[in-house]
N, C-alpha and C. Protein backbone atom coordinates (compact mmCIF):
# COMPACT_ATOMS: atom_id res chain seq x y z
N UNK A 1 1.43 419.39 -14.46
CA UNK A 1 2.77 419.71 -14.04
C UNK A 1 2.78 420.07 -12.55
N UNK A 2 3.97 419.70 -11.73
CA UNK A 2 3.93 419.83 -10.43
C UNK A 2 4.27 420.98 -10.03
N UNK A 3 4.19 421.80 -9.57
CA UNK A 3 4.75 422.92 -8.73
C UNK A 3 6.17 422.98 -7.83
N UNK A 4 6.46 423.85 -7.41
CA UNK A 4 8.12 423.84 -6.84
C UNK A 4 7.57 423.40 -5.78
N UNK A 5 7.00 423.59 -5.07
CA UNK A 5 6.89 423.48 -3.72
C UNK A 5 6.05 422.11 -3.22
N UNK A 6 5.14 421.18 -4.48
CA UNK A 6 4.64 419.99 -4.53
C UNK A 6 6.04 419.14 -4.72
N UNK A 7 6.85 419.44 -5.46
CA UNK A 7 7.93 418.87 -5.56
C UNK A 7 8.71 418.31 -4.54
N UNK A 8 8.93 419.47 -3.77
CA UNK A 8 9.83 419.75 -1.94
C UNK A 8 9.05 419.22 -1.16
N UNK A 9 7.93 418.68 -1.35
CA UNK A 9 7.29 418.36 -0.55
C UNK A 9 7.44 417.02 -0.84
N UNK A 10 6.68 416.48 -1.89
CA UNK A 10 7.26 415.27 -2.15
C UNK A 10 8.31 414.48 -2.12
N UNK A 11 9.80 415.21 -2.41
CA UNK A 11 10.92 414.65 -1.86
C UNK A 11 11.52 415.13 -0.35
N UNK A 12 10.62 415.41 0.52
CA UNK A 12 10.68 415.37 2.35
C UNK A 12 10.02 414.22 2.39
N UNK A 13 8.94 413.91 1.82
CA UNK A 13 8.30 412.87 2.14
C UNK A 13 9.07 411.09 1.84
N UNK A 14 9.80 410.86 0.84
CA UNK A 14 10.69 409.91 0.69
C UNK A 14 11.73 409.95 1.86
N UNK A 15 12.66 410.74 1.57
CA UNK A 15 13.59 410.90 2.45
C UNK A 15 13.09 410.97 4.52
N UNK A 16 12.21 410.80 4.47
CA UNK A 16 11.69 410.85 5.58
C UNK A 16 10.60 409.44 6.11
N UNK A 17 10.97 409.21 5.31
CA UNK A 17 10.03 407.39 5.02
C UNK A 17 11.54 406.84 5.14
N UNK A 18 12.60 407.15 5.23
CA UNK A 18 14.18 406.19 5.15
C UNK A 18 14.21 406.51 6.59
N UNK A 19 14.06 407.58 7.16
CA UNK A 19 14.76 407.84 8.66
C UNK A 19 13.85 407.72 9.38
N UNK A 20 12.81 407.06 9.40
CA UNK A 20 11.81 406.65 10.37
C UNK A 20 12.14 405.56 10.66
N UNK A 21 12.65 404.43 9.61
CA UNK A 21 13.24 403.29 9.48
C UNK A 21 14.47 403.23 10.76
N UNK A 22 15.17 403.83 10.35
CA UNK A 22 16.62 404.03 11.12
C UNK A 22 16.47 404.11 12.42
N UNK A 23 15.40 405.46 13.04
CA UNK A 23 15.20 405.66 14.08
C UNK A 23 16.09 406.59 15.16
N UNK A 24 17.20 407.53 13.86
CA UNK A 24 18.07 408.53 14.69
C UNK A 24 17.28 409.30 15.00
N UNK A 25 18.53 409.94 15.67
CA UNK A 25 18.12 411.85 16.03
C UNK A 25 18.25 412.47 14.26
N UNK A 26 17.83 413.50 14.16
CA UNK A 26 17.48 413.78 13.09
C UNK A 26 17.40 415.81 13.16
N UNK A 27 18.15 416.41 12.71
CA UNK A 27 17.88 417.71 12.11
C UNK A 27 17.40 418.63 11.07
N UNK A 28 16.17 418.77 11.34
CA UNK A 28 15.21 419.22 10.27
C UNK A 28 15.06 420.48 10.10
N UNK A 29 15.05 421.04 8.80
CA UNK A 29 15.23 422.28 8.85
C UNK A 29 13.88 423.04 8.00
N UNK A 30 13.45 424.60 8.43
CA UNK A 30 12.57 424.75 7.69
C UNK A 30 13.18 426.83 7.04
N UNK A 31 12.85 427.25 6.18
CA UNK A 31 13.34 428.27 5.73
C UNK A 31 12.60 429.33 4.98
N UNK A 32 11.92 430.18 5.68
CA UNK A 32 11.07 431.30 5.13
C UNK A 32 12.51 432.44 3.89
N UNK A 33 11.78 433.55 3.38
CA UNK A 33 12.59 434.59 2.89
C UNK A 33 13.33 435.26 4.10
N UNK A 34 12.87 435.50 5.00
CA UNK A 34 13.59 436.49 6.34
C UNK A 34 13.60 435.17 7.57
N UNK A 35 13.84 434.32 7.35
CA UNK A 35 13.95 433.11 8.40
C UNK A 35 14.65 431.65 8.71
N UNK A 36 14.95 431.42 8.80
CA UNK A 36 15.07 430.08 9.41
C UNK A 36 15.32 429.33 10.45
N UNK A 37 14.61 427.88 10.58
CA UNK A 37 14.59 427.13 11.78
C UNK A 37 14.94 425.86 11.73
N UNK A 38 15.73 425.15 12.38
CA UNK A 38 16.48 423.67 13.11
C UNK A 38 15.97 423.47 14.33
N UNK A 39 15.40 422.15 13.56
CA UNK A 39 15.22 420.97 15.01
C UNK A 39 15.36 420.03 15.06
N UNK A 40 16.35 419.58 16.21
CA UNK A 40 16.28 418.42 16.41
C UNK A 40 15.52 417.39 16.93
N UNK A 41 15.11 416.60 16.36
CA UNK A 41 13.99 415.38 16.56
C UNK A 41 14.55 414.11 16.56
N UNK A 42 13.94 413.63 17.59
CA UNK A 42 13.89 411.77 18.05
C UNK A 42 13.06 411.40 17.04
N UNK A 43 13.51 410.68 15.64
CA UNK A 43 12.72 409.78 15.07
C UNK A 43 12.23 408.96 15.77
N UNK A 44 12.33 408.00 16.38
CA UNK A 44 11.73 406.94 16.83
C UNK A 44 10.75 407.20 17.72
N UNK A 45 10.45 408.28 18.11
CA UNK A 45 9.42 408.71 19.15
C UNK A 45 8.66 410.15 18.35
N UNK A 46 8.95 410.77 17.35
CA UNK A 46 8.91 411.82 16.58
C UNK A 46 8.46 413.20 17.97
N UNK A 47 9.28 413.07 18.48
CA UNK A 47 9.92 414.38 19.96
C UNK A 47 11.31 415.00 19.37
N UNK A 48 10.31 416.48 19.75
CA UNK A 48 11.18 417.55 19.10
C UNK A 48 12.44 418.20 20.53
N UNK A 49 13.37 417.73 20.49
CA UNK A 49 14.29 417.53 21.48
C UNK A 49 14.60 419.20 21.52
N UNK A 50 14.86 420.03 20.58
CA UNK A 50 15.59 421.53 21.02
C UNK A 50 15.35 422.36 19.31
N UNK A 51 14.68 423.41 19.32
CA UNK A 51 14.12 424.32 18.38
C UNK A 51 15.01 425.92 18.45
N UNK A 52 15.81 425.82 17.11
CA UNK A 52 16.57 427.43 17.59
C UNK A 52 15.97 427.47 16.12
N UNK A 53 16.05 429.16 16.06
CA UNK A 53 15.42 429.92 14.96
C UNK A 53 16.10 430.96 15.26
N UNK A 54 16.26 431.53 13.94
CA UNK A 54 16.30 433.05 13.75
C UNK A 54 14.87 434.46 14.50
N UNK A 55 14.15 433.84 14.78
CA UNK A 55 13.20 434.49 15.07
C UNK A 55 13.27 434.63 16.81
N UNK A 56 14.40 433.99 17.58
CA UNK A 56 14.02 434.43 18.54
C UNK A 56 14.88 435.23 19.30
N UNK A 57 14.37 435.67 20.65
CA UNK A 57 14.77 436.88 20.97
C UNK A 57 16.50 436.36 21.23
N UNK A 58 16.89 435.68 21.64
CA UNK A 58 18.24 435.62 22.29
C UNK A 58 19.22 435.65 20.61
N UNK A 59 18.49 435.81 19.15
CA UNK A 59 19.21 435.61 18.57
C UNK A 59 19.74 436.67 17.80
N UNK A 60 21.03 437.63 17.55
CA UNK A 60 21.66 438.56 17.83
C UNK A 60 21.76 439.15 16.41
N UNK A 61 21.58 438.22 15.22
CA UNK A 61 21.76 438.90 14.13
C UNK A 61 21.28 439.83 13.76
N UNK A 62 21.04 440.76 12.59
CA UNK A 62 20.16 441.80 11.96
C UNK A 62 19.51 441.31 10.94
N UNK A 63 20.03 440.83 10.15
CA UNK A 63 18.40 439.77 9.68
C UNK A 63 18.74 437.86 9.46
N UNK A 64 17.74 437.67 9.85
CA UNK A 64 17.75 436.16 9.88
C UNK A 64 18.13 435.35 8.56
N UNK A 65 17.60 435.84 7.29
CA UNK A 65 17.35 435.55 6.13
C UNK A 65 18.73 435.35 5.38
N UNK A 66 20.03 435.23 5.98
CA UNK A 66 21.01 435.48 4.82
C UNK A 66 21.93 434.20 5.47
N UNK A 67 23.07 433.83 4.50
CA UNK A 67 23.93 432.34 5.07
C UNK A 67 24.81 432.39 6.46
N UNK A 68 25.00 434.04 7.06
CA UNK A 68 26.11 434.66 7.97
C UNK A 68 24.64 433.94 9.39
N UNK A 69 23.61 434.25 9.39
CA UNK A 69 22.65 433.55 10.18
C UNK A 69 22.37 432.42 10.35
N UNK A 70 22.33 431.50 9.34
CA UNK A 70 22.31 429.99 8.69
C UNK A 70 23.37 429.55 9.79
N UNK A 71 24.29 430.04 9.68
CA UNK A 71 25.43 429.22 9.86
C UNK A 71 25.62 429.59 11.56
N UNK A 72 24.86 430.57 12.21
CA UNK A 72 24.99 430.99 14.04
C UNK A 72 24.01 429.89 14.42
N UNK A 73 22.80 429.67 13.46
CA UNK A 73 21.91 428.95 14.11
C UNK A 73 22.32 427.43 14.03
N UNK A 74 23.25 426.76 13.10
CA UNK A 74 23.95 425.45 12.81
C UNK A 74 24.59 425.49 14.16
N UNK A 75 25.40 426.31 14.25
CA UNK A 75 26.57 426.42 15.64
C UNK A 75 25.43 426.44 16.97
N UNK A 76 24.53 426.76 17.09
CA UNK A 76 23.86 426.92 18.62
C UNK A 76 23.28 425.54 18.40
N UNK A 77 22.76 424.84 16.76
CA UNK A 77 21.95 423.54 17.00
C UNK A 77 22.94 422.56 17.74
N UNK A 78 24.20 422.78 17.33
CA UNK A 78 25.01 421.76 17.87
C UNK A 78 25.47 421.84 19.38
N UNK A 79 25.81 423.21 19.61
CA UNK A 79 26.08 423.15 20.90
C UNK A 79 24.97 422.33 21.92
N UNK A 80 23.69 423.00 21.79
CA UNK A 80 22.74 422.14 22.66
C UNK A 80 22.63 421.17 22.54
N UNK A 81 22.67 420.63 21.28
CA UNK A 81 22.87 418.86 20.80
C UNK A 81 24.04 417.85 21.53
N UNK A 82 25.14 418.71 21.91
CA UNK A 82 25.78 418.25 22.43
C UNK A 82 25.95 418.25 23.50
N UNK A 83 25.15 419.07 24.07
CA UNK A 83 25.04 419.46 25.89
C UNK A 83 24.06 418.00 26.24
N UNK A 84 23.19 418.34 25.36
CA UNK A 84 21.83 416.68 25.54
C UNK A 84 23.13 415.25 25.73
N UNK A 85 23.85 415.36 24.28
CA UNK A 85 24.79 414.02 24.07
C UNK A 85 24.89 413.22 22.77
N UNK A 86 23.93 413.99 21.89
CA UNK A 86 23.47 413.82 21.02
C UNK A 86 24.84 413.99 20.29
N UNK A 87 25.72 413.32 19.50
CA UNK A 87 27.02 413.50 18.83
C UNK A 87 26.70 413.36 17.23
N UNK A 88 26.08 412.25 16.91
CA UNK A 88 25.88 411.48 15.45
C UNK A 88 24.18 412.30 15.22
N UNK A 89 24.09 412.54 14.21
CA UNK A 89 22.55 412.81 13.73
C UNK A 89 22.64 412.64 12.32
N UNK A 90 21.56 412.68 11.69
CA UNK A 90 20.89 413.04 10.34
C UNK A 90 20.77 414.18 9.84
N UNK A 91 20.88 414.58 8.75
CA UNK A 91 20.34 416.18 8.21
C UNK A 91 19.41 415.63 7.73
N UNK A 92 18.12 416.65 7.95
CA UNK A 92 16.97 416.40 7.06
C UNK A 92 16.76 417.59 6.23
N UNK A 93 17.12 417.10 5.28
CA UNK A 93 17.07 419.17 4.45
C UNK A 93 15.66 419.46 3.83
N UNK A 94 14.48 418.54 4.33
CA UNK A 94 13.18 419.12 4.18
C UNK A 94 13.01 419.19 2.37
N UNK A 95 13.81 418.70 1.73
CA UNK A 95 13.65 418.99 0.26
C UNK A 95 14.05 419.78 -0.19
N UNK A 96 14.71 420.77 0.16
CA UNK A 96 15.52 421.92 0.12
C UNK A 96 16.89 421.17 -1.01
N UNK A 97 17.22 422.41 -1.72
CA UNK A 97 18.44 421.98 -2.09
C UNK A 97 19.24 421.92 -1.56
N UNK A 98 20.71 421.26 -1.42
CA UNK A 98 21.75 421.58 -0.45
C UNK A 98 22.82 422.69 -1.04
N UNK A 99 22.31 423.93 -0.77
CA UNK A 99 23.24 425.10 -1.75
C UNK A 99 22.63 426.57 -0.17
N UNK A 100 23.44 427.46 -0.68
CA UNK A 100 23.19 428.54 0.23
C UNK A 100 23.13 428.53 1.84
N UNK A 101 21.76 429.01 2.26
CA UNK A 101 21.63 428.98 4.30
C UNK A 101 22.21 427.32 3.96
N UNK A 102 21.03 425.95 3.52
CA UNK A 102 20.87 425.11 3.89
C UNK A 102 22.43 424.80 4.03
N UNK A 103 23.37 425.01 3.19
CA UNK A 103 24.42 424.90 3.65
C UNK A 103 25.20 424.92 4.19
N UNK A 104 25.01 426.31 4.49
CA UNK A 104 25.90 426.78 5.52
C UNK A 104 25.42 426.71 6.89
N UNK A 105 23.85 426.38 7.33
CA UNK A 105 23.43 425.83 8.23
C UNK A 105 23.79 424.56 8.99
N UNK A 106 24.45 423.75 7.22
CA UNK A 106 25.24 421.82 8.00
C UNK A 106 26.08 422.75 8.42
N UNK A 107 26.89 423.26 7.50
CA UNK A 107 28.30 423.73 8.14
C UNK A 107 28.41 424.05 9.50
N UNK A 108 27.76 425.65 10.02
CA UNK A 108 27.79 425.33 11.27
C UNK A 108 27.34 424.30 12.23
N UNK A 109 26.42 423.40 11.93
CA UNK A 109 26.48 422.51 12.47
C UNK A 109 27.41 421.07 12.91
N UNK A 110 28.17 421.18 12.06
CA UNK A 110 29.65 420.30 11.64
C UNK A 110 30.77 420.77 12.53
N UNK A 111 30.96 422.30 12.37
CA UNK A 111 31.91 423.40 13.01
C UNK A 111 32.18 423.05 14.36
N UNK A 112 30.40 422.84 14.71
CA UNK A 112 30.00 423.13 15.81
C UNK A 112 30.22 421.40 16.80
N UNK A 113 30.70 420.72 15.73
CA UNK A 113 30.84 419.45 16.40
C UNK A 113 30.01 417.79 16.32
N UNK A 114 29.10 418.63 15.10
CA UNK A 114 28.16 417.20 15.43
C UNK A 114 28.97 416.27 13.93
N UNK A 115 28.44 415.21 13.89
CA UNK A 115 28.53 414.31 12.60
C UNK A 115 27.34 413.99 11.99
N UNK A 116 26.96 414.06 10.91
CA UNK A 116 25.98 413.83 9.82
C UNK A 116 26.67 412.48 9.18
């Protein structure tokens, strides 16, 4: 029997065998208990274009870990995404379900202007 996390792993790995193909920009996300991080990446060159996290200093919340954070760090992925020019991207939800941060992470990112 597979494990949760052989699982998530295994379905990043499909879904990530489709967008290599394609060759967008691409927003990948990764999500500890007290964390999370978005980046945007050049498939076609696999260059990590702009990295915001909860973990760093300019970022204002009180804890990183909850959807009210998810959703500041969606809004800053896009702003810089869009400062680059970057308008259209991919979500890569890493295998993640799409429920909770991961959600509310597109959201601000949507809010914030981009298209998935």
């Amino acid at each position: 029997m597979m494990s949760k996390e052989t699982a998530r792993i295994r379905r990043s790995k499909k879904l990530r065998a489709n967008l290599h193909k394609n060759g967008t920009m691409r927003i990948c996300i990764s999500k500890s208990l007290k964390n999370i991080t978005a980046q945007l990446i050049d498939s076609s060159n696999g260059v990590v274009l702009i990295t915001i996290s909860t973990q760093q200093k300019t970022f204002d919340g009180k804890s990183g870990g909850n959807i009210e954070a998810a959703k500041k760090v969606g809004a800053e992925v896009a702003k810089k995404a869009l400062n680059l020019g970057h308008k259209k991207v991919t979500f890569d939800r890493s295998g993640y379900k799409y429920h909770g941060r991961v959600k509310a992470l597109a959201d601000g990112a949507r809010d914030g202007g981009l298209e998935f």
